[in-house]
PDB file of N, CA and C in Angstrom:
ATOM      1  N   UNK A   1      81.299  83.029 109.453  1.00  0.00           N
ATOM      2  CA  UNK A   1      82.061  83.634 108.383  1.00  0.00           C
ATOM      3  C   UNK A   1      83.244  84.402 108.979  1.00  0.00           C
ATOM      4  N   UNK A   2      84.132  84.278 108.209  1.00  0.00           N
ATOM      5  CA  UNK A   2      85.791  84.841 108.680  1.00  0.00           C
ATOM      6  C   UNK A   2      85.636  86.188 108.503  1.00  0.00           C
ATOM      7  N   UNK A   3      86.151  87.098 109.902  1.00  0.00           N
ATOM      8  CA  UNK A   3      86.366  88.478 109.357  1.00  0.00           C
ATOM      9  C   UNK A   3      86.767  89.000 108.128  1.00  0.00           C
ATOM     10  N   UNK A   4      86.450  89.686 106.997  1.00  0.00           N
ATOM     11  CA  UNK A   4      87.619  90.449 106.269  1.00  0.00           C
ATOM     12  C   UNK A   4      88.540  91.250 106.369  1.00  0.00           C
ATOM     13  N   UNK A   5      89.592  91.482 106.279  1.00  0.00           N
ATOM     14  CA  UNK A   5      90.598  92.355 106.450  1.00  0.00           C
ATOM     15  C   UNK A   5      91.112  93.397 105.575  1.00  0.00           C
ATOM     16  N   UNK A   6      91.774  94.430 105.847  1.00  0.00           N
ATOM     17  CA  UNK A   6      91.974  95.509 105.484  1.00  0.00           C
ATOM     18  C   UNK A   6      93.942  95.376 105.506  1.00  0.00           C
ATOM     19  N   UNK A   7      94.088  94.490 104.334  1.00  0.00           N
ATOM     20  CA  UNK A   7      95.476  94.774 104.406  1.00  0.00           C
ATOM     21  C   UNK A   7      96.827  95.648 103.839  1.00  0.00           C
ATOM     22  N   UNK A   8      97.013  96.113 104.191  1.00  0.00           N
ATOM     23  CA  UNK A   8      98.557  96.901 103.868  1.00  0.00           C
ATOM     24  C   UNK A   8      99.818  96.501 103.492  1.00  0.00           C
ATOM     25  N   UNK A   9     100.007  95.888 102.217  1.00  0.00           N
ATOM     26  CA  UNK A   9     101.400  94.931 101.525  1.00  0.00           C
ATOM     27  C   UNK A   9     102.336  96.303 101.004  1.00  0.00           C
ATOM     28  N   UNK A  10     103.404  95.895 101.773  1.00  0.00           N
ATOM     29  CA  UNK A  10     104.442  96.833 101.830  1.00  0.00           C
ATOM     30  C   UNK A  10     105.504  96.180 101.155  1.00  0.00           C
ATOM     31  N   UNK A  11     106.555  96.947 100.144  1.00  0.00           N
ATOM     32  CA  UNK A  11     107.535  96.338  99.591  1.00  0.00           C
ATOM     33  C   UNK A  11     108.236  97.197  99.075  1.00  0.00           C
ATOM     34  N   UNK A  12     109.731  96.748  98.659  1.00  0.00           N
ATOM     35  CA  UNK A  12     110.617  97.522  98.238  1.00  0.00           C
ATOM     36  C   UNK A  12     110.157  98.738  96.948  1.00  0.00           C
ATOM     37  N   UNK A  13     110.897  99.899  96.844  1.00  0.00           N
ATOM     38  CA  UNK A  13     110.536 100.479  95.658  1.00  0.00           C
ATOM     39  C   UNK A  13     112.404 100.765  95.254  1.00  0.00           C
ATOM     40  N   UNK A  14     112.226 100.406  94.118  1.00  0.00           N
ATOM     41  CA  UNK A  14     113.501 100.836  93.574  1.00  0.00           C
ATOM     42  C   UNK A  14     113.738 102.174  92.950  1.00  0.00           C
ATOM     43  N   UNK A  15     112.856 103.234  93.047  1.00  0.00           N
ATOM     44  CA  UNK A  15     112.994 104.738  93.380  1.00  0.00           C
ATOM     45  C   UNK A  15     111.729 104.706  93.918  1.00  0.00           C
ATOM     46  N   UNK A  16     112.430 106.392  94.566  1.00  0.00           N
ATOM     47  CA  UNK A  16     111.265 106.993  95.096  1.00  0.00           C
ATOM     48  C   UNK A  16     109.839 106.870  94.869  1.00  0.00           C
ATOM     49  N   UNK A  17     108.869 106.738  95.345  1.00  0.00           N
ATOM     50  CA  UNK A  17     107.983 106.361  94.957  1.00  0.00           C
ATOM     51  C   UNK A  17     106.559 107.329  95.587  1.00  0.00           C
ATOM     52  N   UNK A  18     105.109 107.514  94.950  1.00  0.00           N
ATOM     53  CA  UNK A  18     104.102 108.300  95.779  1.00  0.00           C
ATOM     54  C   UNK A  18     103.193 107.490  96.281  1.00  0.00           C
ATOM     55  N   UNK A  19     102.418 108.069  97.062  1.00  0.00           N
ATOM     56  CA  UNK A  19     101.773 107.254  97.939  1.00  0.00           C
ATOM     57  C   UNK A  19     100.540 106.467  97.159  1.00  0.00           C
ATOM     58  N   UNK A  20      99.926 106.514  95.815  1.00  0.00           N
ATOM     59  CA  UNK A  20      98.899 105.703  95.961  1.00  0.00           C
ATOM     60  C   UNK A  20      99.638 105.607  94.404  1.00  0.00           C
ATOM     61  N   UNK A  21     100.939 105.515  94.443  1.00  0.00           N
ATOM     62  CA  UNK A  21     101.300 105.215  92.340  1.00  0.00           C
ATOM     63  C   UNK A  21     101.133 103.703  92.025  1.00  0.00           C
ATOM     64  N   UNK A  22     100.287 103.634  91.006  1.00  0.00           N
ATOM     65  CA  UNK A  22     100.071 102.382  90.420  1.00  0.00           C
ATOM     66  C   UNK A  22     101.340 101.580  90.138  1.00  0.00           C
ATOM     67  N   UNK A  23     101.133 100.838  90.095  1.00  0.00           N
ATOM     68  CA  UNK A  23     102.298  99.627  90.083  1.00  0.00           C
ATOM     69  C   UNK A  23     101.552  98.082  89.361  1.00  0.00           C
ATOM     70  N   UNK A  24     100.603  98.463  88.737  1.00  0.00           N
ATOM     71  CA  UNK A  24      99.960  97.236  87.604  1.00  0.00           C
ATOM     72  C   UNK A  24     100.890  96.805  86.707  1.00  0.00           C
ATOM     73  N   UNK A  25     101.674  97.693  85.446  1.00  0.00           N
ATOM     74  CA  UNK A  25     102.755  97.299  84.838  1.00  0.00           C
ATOM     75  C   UNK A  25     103.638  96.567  85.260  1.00  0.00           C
ATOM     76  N   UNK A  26     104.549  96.617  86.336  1.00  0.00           N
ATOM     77  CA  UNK A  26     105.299  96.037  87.276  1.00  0.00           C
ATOM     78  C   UNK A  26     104.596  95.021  88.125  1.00  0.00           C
ATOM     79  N   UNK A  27     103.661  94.408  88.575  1.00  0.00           N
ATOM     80  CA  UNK A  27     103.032  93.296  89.379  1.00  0.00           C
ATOM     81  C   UNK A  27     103.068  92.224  88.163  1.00  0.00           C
ATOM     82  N   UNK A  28     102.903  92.571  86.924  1.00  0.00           N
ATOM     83  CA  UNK A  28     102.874  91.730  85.526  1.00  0.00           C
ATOM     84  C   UNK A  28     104.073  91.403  85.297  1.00  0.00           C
ATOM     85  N   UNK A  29     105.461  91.512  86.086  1.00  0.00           N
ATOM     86  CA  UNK A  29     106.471  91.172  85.454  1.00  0.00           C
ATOM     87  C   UNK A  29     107.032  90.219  86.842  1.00  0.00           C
ATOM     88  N   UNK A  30     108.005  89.186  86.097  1.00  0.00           N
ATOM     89  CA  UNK A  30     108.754  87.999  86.831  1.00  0.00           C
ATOM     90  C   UNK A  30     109.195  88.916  87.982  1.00  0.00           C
ATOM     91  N   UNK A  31     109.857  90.053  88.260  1.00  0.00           N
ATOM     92  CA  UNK A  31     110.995  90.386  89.230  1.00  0.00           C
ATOM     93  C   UNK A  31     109.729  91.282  90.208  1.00  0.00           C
ATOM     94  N   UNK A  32     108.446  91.146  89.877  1.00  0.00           N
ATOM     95  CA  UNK A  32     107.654  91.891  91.166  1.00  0.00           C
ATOM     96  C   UNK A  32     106.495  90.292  91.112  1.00  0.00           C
ATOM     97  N   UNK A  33     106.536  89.364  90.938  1.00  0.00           N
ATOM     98  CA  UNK A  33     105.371  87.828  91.171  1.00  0.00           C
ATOM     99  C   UNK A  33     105.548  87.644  92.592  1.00  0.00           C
ATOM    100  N   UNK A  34     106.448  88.129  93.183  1.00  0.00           N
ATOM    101  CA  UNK A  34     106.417  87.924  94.947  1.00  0.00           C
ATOM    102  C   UNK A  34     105.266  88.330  95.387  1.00  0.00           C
ATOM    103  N   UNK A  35     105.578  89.410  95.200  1.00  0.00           N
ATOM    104  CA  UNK A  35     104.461  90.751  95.431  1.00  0.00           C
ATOM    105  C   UNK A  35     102.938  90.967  94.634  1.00  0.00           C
ATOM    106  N   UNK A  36     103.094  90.211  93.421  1.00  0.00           N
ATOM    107  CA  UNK A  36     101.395  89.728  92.731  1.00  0.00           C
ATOM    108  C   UNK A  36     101.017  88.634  93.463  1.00  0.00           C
ATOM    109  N   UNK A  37     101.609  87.544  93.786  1.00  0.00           N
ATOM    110  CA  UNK A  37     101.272  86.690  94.103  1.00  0.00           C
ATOM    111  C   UNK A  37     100.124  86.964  95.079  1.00  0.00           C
ATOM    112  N   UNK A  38     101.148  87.785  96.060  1.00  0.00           N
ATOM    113  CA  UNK A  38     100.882  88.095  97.605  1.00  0.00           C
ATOM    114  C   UNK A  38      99.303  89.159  97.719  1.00  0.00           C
ATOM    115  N   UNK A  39      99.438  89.909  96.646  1.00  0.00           N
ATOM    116  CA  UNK A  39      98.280  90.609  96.619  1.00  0.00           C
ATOM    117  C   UNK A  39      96.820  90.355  95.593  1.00  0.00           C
ATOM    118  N   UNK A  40      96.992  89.231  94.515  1.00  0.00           N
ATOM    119  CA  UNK A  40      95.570  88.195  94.426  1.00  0.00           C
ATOM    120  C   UNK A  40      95.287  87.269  95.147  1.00  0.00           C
ATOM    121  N   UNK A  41      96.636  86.434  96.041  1.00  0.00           N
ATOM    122  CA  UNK A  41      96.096  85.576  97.365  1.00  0.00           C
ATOM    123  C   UNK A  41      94.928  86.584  98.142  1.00  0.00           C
ATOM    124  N   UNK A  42      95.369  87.488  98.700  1.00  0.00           N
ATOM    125  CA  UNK A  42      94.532  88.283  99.771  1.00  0.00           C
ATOM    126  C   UNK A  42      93.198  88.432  98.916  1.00  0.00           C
ATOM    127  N   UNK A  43      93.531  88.803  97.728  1.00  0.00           N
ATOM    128  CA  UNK A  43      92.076  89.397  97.087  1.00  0.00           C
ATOM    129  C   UNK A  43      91.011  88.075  96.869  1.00  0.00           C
ATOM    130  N   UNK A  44      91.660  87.085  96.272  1.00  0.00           N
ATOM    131  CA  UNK A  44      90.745  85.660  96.915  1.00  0.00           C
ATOM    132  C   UNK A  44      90.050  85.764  97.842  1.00  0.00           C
ATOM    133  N   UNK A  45      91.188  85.183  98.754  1.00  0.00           N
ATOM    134  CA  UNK A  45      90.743  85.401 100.754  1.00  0.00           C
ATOM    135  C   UNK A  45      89.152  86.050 100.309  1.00  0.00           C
ATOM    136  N   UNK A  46      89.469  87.392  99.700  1.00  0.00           N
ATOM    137  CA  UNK A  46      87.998  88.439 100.050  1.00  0.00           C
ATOM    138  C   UNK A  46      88.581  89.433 101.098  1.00  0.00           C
ATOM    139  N   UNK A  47      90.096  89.850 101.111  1.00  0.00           N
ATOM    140  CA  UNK A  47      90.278  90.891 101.704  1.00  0.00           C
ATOM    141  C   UNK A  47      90.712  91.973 100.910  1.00  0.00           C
ATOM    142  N   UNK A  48      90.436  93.034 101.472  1.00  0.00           N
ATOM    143  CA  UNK A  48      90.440  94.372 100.649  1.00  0.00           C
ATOM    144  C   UNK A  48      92.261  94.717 100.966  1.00  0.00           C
ATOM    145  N   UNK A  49      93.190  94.045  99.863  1.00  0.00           N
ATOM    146  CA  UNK A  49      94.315  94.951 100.067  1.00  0.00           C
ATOM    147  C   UNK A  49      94.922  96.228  99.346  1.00  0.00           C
ATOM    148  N   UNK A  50      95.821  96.846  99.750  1.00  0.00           N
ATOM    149  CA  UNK A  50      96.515  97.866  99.259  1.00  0.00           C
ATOM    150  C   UNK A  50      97.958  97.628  99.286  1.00  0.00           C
ATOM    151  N   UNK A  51      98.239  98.527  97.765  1.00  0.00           N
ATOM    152  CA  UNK A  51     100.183  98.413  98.500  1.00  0.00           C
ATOM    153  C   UNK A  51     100.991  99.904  98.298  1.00  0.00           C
ATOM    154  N   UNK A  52     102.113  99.288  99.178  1.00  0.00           N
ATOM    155  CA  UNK A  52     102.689 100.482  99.200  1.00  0.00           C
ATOM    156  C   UNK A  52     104.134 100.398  98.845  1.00  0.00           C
ATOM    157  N   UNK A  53     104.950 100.565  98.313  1.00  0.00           N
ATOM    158  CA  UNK A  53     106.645 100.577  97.548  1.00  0.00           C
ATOM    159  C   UNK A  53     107.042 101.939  98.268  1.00  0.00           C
ATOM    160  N   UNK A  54     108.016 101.125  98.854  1.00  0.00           N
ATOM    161  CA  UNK A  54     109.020 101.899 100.083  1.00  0.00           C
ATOM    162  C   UNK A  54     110.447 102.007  99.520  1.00  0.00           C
ATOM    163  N   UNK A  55     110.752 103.421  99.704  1.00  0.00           N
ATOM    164  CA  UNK A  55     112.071 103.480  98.940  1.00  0.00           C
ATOM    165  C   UNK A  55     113.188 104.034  99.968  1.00  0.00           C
ATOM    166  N   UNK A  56     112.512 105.634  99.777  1.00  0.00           N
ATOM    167  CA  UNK A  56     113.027 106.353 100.854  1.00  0.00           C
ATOM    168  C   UNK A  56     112.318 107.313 101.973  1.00  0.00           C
ATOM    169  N   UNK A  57     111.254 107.301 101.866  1.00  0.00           N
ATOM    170  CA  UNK A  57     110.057 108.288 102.345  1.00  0.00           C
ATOM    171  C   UNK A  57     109.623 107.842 103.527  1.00  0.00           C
ATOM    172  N   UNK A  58     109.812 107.315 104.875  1.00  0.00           N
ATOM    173  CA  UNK A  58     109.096 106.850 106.172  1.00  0.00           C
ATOM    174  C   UNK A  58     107.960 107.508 105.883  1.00  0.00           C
ATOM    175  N   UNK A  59     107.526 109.049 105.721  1.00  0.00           N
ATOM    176  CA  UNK A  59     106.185 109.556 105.925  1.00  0.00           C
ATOM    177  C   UNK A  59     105.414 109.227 104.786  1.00  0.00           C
ATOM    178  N   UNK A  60     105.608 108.664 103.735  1.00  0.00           N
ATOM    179  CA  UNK A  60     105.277 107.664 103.199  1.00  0.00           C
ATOM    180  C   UNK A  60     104.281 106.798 103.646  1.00  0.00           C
ATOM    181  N   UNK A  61     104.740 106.401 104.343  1.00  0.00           N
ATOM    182  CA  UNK A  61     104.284 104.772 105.382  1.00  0.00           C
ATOM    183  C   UNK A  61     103.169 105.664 106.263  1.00  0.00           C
ATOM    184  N   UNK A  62     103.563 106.545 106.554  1.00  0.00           N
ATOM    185  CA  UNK A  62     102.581 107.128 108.154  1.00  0.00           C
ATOM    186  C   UNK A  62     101.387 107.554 107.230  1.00  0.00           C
ATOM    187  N   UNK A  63     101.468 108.660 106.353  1.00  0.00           N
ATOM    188  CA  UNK A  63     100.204 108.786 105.507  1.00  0.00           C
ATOM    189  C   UNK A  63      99.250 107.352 105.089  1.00  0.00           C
ATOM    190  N   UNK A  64     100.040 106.651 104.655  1.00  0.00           N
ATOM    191  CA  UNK A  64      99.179 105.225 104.013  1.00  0.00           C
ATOM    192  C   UNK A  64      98.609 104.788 105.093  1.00  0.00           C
ATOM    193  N   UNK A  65      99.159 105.042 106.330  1.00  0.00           N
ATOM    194  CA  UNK A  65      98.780 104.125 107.530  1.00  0.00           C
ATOM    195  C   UNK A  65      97.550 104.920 107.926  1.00  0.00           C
ATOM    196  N   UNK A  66      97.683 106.226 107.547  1.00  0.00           N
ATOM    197  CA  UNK A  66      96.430 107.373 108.610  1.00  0.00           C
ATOM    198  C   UNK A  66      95.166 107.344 107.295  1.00  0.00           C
ATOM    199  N   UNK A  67      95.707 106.929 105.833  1.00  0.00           N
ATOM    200  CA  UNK A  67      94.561 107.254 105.215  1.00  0.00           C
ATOM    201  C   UNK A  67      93.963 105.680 104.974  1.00  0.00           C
ATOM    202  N   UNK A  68      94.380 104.631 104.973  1.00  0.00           N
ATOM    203  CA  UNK A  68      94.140 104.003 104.880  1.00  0.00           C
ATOM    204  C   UNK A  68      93.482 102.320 106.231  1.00  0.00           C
ATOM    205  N   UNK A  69      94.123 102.782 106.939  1.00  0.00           N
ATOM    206  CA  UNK A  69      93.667 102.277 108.615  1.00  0.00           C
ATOM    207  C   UNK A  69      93.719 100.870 108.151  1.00  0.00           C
ATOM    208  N   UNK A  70      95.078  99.919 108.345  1.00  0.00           N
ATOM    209  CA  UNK A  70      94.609  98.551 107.745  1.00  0.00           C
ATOM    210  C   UNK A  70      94.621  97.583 109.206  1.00  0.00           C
ATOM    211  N   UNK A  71      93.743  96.579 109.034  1.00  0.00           N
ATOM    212  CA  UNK A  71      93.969  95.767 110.137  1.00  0.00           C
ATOM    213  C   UNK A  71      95.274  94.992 110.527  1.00  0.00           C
ATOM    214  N   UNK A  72      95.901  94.985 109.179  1.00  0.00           N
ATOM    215  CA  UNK A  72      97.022  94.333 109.157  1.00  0.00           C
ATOM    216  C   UNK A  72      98.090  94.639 107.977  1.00  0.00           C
ATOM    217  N   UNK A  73      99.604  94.030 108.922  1.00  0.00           N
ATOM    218  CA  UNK A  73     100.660  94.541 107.579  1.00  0.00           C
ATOM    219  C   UNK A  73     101.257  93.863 107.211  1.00  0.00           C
ATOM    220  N   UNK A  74     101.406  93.527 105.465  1.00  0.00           N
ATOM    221  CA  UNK A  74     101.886  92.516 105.148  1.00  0.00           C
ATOM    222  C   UNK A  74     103.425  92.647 104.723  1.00  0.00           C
ATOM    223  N   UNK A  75     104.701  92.280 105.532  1.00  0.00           N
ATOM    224  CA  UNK A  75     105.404  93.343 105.341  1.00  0.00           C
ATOM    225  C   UNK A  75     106.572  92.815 104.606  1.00  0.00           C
ATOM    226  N   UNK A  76     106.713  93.328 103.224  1.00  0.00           N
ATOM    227  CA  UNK A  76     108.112  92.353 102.161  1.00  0.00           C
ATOM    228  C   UNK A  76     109.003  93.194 102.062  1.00  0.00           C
ATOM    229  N   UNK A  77     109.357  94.377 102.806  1.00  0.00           N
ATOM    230  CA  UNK A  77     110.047  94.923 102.395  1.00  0.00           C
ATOM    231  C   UNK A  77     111.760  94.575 103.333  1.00  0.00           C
ATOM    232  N   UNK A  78     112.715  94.632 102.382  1.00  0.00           N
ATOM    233  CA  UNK A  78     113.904  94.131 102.728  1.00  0.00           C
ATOM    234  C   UNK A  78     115.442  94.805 102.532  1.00  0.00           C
ATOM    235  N   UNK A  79     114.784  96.180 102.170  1.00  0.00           N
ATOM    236  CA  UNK A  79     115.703  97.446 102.483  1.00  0.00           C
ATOM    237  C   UNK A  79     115.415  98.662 102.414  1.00  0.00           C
ATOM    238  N   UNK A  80     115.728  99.694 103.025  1.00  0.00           N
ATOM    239  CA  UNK A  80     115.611 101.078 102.733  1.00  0.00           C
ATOM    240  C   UNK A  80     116.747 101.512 102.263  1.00  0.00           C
ATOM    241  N   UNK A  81     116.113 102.862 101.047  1.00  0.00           N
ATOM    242  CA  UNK A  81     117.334 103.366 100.034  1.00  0.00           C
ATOM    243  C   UNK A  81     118.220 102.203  99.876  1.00  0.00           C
ATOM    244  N   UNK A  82     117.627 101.230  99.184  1.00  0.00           N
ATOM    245  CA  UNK A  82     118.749 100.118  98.749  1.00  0.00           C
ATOM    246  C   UNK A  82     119.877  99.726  99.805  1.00  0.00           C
ATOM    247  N   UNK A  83     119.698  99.907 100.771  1.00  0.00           N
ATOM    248  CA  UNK A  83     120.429  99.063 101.701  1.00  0.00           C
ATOM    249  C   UNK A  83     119.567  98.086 102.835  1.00  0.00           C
ATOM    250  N   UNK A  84     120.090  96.853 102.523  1.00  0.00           N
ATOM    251  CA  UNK A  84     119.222  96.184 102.966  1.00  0.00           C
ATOM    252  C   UNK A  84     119.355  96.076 104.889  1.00  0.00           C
ATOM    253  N   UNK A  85     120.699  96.828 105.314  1.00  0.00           N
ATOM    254  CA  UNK A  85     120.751  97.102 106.760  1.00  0.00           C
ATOM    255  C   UNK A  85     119.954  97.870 108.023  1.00  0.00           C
ATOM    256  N   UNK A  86     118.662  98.373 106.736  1.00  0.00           N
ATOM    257  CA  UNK A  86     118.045  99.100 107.169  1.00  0.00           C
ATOM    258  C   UNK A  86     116.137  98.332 107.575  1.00  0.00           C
ATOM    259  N   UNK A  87     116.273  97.216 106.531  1.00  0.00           N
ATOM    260  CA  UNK A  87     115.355  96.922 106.555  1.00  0.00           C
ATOM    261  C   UNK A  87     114.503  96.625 107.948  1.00  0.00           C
ATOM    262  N   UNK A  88     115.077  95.964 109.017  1.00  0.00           N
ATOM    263  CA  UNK A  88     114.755  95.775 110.703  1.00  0.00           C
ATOM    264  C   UNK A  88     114.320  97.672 111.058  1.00  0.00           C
ATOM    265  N   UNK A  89     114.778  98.417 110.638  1.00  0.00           N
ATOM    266  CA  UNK A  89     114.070  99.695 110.890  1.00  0.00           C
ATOM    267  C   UNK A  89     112.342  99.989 110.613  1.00  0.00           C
ATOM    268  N   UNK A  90     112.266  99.746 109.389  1.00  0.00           N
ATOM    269  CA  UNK A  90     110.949 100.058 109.300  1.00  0.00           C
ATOM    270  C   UNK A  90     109.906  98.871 110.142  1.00  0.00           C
ATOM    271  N   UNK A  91     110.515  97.597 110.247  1.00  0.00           N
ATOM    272  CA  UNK A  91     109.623  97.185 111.364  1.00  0.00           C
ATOM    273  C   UNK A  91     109.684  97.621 113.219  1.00  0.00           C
ATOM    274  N   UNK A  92     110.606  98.368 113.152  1.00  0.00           N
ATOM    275  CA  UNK A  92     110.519  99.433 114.538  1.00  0.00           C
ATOM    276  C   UNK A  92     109.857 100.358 114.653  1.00  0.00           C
ATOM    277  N   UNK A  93     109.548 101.106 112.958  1.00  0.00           N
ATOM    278  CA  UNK A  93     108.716 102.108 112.767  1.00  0.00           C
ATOM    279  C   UNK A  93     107.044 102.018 112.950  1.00  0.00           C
ATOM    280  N   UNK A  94     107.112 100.339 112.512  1.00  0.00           N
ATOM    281  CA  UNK A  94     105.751 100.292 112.633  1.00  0.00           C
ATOM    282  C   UNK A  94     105.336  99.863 114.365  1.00  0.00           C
ATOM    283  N   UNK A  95     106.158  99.364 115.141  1.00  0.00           N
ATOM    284  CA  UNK A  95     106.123  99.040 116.229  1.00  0.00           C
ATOM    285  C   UNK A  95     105.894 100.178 117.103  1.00  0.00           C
ATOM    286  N   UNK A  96     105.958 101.573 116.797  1.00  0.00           N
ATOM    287  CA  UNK A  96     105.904 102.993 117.600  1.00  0.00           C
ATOM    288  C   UNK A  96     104.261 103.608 116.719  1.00  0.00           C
ATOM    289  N   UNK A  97     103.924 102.825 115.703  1.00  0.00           N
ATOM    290  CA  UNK A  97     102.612 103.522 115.372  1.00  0.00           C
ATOM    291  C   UNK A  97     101.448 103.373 116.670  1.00  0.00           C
ATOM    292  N   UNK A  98     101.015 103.669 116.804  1.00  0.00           N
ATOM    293  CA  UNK A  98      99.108 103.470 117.481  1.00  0.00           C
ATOM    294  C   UNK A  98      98.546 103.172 116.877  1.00  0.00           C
TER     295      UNK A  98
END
């Protein structure tokens, strides 16, 4: 039997956003199905995911990461504060976690 995993689906937030705010309303609509898709695939699988909508908050990310400990990150996000020049940052950010 295949390990299960503990995943962490990360994605844009178009405001600010808190660390465990529901986002059910929005996974139900055409302009977030990337991001439903991505998180009943996993729940199939039989892995336990979580998500997180990244706006402007890095410590954001570090809390989710310390309360939540995922084996893995699923990572869609493709800008910070709406610029998408930023997006290659937060995968540096996660590259300096432990």
């Amino acid at each position: 039997m295949k390990k299960k995993l503990k995943v962490l689906v990360l994605f844009d937030g178009t405001s600010p956003t808190k660390l465990d705010q529901d986002f059910t309303k929005e996974l139900k609509t055409k302009d977030w199905k990337t991001e439903a898709d991505v998180m009943a695939a996993l729940g199939k699988l039989g892995h336990t995911a979580e998500h997180l909508a990244i706006y402007d908050d890095v410590d954001l990310v570090r809390q989710k990461l310390e309360a939540f400990a995922p084996d893995v990150l699923f990572n869609l996000v493709e800008q910070f504060r709406n610029n998408p020049g930023f997006d290659q940052n937060i995968v540096s950010f996660f590259e300096m976690q432990e």
